[in-house]
Protein backbone atom coordinates (compact mmCIF):
# COMPACT_ATOMS: atom_id res chain seq x y z
CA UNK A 1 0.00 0.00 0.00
CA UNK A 2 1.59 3.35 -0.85
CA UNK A 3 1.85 6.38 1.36
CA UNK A 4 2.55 3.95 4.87
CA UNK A 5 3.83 5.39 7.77
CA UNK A 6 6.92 2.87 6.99
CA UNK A 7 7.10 4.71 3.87
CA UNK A 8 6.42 8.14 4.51
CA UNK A 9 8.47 10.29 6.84
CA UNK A 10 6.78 12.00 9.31
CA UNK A 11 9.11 15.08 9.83
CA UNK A 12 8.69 17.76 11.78
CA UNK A 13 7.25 21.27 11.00
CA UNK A 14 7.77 24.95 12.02
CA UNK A 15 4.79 25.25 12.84
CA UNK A 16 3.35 26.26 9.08
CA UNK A 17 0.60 23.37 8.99
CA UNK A 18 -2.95 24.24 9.66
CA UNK A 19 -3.68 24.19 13.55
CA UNK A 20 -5.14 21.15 14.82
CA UNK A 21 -8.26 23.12 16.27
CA UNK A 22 -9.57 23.97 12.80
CA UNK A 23 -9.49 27.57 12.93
CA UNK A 24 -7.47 27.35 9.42
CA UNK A 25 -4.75 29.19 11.10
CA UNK A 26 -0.73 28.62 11.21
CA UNK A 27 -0.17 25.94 14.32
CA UNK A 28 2.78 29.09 15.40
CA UNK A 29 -0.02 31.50 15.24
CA UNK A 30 -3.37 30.16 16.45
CA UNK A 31 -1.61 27.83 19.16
CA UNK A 32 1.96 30.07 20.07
CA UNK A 33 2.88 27.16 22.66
CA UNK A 34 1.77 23.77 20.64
CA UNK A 35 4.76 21.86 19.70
CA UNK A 36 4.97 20.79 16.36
CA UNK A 37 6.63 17.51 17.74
CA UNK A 38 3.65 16.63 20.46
CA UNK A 39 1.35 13.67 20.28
CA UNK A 40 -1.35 15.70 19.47
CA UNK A 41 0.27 17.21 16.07
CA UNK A 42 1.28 13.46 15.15
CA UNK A 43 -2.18 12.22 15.68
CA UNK A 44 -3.41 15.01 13.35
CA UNK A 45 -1.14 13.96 10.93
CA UNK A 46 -1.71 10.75 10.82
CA UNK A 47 -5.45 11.99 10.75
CA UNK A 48 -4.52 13.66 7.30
CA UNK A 49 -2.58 10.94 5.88
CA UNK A 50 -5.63 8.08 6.58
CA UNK A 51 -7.91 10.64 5.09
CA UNK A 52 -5.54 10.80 1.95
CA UNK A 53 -5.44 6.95 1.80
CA UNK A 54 -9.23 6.81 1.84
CA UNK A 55 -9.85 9.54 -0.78
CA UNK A 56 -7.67 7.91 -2.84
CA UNK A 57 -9.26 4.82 -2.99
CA UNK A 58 -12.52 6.17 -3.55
CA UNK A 59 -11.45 8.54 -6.52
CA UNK A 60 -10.33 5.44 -8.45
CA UNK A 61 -13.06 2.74 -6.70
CA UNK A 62 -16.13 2.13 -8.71
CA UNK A 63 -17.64 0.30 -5.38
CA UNK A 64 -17.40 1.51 -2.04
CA UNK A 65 -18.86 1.52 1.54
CA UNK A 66 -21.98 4.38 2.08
CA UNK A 67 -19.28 5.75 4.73
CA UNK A 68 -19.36 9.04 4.74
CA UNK A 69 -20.41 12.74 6.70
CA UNK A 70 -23.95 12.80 7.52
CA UNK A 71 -24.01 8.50 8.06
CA UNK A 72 -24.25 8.05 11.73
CA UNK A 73 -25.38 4.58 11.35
CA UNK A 74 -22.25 3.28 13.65
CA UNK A 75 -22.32 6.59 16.58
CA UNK A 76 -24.17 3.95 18.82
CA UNK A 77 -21.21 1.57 18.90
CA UNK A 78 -19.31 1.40 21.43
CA UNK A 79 -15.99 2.80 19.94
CA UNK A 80 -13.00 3.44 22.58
CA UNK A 81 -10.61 6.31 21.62
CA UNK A 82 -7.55 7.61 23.33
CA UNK A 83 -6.94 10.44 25.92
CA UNK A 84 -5.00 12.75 23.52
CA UNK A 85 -8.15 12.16 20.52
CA UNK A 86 -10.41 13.07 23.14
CA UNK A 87 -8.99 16.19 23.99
CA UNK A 88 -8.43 17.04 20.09
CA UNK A 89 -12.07 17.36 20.34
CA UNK A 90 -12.24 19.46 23.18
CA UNK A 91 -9.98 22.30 21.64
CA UNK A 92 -12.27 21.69 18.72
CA UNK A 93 -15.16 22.17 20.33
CA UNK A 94 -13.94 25.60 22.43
CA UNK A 95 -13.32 26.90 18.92
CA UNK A 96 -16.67 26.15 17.08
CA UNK A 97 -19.12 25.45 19.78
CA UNK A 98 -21.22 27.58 22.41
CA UNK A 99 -21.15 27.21 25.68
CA UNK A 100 -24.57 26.14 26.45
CA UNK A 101 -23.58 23.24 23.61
CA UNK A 102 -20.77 21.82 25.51
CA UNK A 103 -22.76 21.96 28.59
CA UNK A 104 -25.29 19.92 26.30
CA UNK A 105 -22.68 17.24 25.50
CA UNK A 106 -21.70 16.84 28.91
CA UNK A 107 -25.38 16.30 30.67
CA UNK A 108 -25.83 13.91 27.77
CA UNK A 109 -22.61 11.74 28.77
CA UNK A 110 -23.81 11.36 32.10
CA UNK A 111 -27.33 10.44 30.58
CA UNK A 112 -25.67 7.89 28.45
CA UNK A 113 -23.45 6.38 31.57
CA UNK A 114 -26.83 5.93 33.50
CA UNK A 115 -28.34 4.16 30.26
CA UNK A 116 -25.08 1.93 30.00
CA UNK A 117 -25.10 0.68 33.45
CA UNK A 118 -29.27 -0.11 32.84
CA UNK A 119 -28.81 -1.89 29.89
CA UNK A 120 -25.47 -3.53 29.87
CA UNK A 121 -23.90 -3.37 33.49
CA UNK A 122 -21.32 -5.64 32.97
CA UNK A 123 -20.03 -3.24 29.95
CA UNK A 124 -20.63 -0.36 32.96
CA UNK A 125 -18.70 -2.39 35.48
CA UNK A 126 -15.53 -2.72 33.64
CA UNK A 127 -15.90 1.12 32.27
CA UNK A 128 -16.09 2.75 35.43
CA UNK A 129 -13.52 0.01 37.52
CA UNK A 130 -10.02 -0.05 37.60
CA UNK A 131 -8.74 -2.84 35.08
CA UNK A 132 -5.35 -2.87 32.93
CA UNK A 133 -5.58 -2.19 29.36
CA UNK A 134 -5.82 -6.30 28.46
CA UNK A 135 -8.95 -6.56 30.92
CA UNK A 136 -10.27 -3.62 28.88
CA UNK A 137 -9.81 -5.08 25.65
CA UNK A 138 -11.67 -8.50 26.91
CA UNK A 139 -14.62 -6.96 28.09
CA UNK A 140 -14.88 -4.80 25.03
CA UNK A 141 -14.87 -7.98 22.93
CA UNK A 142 -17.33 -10.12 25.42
CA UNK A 143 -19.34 -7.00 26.07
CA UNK A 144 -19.58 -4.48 23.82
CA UNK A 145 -22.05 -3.85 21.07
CA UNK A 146 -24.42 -0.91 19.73
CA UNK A 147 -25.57 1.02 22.57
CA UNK A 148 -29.29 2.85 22.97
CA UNK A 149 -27.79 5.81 22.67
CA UNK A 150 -25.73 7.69 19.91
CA UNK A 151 -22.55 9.44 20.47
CA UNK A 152 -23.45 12.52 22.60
CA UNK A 153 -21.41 14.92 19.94
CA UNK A 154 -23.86 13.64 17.63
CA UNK A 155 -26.28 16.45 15.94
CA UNK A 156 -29.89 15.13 17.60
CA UNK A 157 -31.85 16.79 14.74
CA UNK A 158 -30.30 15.84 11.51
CA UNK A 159 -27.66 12.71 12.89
CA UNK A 160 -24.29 14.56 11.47
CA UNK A 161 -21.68 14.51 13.51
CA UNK A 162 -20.38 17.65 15.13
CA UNK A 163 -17.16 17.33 15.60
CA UNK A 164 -16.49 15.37 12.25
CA UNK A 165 -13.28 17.09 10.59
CA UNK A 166 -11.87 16.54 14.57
CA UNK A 167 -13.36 12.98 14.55
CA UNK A 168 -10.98 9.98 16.65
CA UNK A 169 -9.06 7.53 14.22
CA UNK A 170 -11.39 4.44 15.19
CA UNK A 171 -14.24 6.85 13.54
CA UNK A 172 -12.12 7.78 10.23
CA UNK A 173 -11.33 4.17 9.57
CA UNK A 174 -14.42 1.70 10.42
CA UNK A 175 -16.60 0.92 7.83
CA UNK A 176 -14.39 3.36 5.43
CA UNK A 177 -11.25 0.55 5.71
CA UNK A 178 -10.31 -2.43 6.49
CA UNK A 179 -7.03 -3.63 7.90
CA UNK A 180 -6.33 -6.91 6.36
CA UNK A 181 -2.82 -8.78 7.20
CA UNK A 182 -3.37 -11.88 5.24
CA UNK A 183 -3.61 -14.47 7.79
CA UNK A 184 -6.44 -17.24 7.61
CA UNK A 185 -8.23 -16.37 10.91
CA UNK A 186 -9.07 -12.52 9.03
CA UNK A 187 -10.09 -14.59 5.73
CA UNK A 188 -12.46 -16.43 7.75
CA UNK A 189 -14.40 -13.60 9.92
CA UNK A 190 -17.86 -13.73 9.60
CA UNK A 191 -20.52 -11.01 10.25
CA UNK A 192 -21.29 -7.88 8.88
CA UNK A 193 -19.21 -4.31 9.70
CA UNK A 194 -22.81 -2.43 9.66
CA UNK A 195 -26.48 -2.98 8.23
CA UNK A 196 -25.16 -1.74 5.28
CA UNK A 197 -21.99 -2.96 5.01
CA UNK A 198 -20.95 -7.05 4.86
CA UNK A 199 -17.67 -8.25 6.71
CA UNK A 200 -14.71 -10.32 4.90
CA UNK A 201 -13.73 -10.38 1.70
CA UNK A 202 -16.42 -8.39 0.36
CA UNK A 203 -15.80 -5.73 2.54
CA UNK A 204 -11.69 -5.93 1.34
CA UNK A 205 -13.03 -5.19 -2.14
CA UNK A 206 -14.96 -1.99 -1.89
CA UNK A 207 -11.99 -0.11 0.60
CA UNK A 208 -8.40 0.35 0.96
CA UNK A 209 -6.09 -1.49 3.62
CA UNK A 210 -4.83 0.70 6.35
CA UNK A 211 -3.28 -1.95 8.41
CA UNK A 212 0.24 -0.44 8.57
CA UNK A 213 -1.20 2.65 9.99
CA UNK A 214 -2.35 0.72 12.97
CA UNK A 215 1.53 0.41 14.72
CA UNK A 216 1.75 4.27 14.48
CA UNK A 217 -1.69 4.93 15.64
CA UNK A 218 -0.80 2.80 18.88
CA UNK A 219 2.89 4.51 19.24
CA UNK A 220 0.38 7.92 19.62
CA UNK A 221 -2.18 6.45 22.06
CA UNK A 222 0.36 4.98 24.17
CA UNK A 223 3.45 5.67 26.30
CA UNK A 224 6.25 4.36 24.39
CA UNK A 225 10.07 4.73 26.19
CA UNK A 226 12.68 3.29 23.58
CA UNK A 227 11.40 -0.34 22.52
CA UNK A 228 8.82 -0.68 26.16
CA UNK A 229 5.62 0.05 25.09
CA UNK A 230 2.65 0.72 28.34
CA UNK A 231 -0.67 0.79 26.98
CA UNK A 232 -3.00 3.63 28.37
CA UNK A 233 -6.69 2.85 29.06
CA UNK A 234 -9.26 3.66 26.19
CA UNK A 235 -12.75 5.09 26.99
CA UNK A 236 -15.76 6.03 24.69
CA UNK A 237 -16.54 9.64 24.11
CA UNK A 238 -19.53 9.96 26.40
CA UNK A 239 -16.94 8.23 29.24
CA UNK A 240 -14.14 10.69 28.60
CA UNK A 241 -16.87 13.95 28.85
CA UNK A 242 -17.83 12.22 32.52
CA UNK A 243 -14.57 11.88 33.87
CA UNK A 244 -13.26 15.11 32.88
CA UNK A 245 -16.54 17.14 33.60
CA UNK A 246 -16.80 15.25 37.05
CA UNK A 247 -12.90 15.59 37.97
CA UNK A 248 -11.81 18.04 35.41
CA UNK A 249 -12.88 21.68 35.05
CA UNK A 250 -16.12 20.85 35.16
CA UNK A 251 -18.40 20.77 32.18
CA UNK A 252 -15.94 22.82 29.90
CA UNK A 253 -14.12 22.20 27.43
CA UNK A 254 -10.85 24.03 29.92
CA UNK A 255 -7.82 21.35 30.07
CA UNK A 256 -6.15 20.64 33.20
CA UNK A 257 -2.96 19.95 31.18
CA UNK A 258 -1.70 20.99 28.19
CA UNK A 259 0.87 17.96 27.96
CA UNK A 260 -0.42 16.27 25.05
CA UNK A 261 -0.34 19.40 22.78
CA UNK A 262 3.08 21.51 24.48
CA UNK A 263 5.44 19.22 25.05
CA UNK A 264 7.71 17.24 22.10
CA UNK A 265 6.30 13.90 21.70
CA UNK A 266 9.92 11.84 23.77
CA UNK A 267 9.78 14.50 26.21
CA UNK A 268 5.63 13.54 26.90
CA UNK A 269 6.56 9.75 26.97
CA UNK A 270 9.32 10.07 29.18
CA UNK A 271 7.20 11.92 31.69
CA UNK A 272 4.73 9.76 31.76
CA UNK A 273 6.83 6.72 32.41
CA UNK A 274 7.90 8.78 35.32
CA UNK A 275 4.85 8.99 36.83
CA UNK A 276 4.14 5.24 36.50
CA UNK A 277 1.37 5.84 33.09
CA UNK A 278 0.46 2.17 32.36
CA UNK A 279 -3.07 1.55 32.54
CA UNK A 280 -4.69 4.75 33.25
């Protein structure tokens, strides 16, 4: 697959590329103390480079999956993302969104939790317990599904997303991708991706293969210190909007920390190993 992140080289700026907050702004302008080199800048590159991938394909696809801005058919699954994606949306949101709409989000996150622990407690009991990242992944596979409820960022009137240019990685790439090694167990997956879309092979034909984005993706998410890799714990949207509106500034979109966007991405990880960031 061309354009990899094996392939490409992901240099660093000066600061010149468009801000990751979507005011259309110079990074050195908009945000004066963003680092080119932090894990939030790599995650929006690696944003733009997926998106490039997936364009691509389509230009030159006759067939391809109905993914695309306005489908919300998937916002009710229970998608994890990581801490630095969520809080690309929150600088997203201070830019574009009133005040009385983040409040909005964040009363319908805690809606959602109560929801979650009615209809699927055992999904709620691992959410909202301390587990390591593995016990996280488990229950995600033996628990989760579509929820009741769409994503609370999700437009209630017309089903577009809000935040969609700002959207997590998980939400660029499922249903729009698939990420195919080769191996027998993946050739013999059943199911469907949506009610729209089928699984397998037939899925493989109508979009392009993103697998070797996946390693880089996980680099960004996690806390990586020379070849030791500690994974970080994963939460849904609605999740990360209770946490931080219950033990952050409150229902704003105000960061305690400005880590993930300031500080050069080795600099970020080696802090965090400091402080003992495995399973968070």
């Amino acid at each position: 697959m061309p354009n990899t992140p094996e392939a490409k080289n992901y240099s660093l700026t000066d600061g010149n590329e468009p801000c990751f907050c979507g005011s259309g702004r110079k990074m050195r302008l908009c945000h004066k103390t963003a680092s080119p080199d932090s894990r939030a800048a790599h995650v929006v590159r690696l944003y733009r480079d997926v998106e490039q991938t997936i364009g691509d394909y389509r230009a030159t696809s006759p067939k391809q999956p109905p993914c695309r801005e306005g489908c919300s058919n998937c916002c009710s699954d229970y998608f994890p993302v990581s801490q630095v994606e969520f809080e690309l949306l929150l600088v997203y949101m201070e830019r574009h969104w009133s005040k009385d709409e983040i409040t909005e989000a964040f009363d319908r996150a805690e809606e959602n939790l109560l929801l979650l622990e009615k209809e699927n407690p055992d999904m709620h009991a691992s959410l909202t317990h301390n587990i390591d990242r593995k016990g996280e992944l488990d229950a995600v596979r033996r628990n989760a599904g579509r929820n009741s409820f769409p994503c609370p960022l999700l437009d209630r009137e017309n089903g577009r997303c809000r935040v969609y240019s700002a959207r997590p990685f998980l939400c660029r790439t499922h249903g729009s991708s698939h990420t195919f090694y080769g191996g027998w167990r993946e050739r013999l997956q059943p199911g469907q991706v949506c009610e729209y879309i089928d699984g397998g092979r037939s899925h493989r034909k109508i979009t392009p293969n993103i697998a070797d984005y996946w390693p880089l993706y996980e680099e960004l998410a996690d806390v990586r210190v020379g070849k030791e890799r500690r994974l970080l714990r994963q939460y849904p949207i609605f999740y990360w909007l209770v946490l931080y509106g219950r033990h952050g500034g409150g229902k704003t979109t105000e960061l305690g920390s400005r880590d993930n966007f300031d500080l050069p991405l080795a600099e970020h990880n080696a802090r965090m190993a400091a402080h003992g960031a495995s399973a968070n």
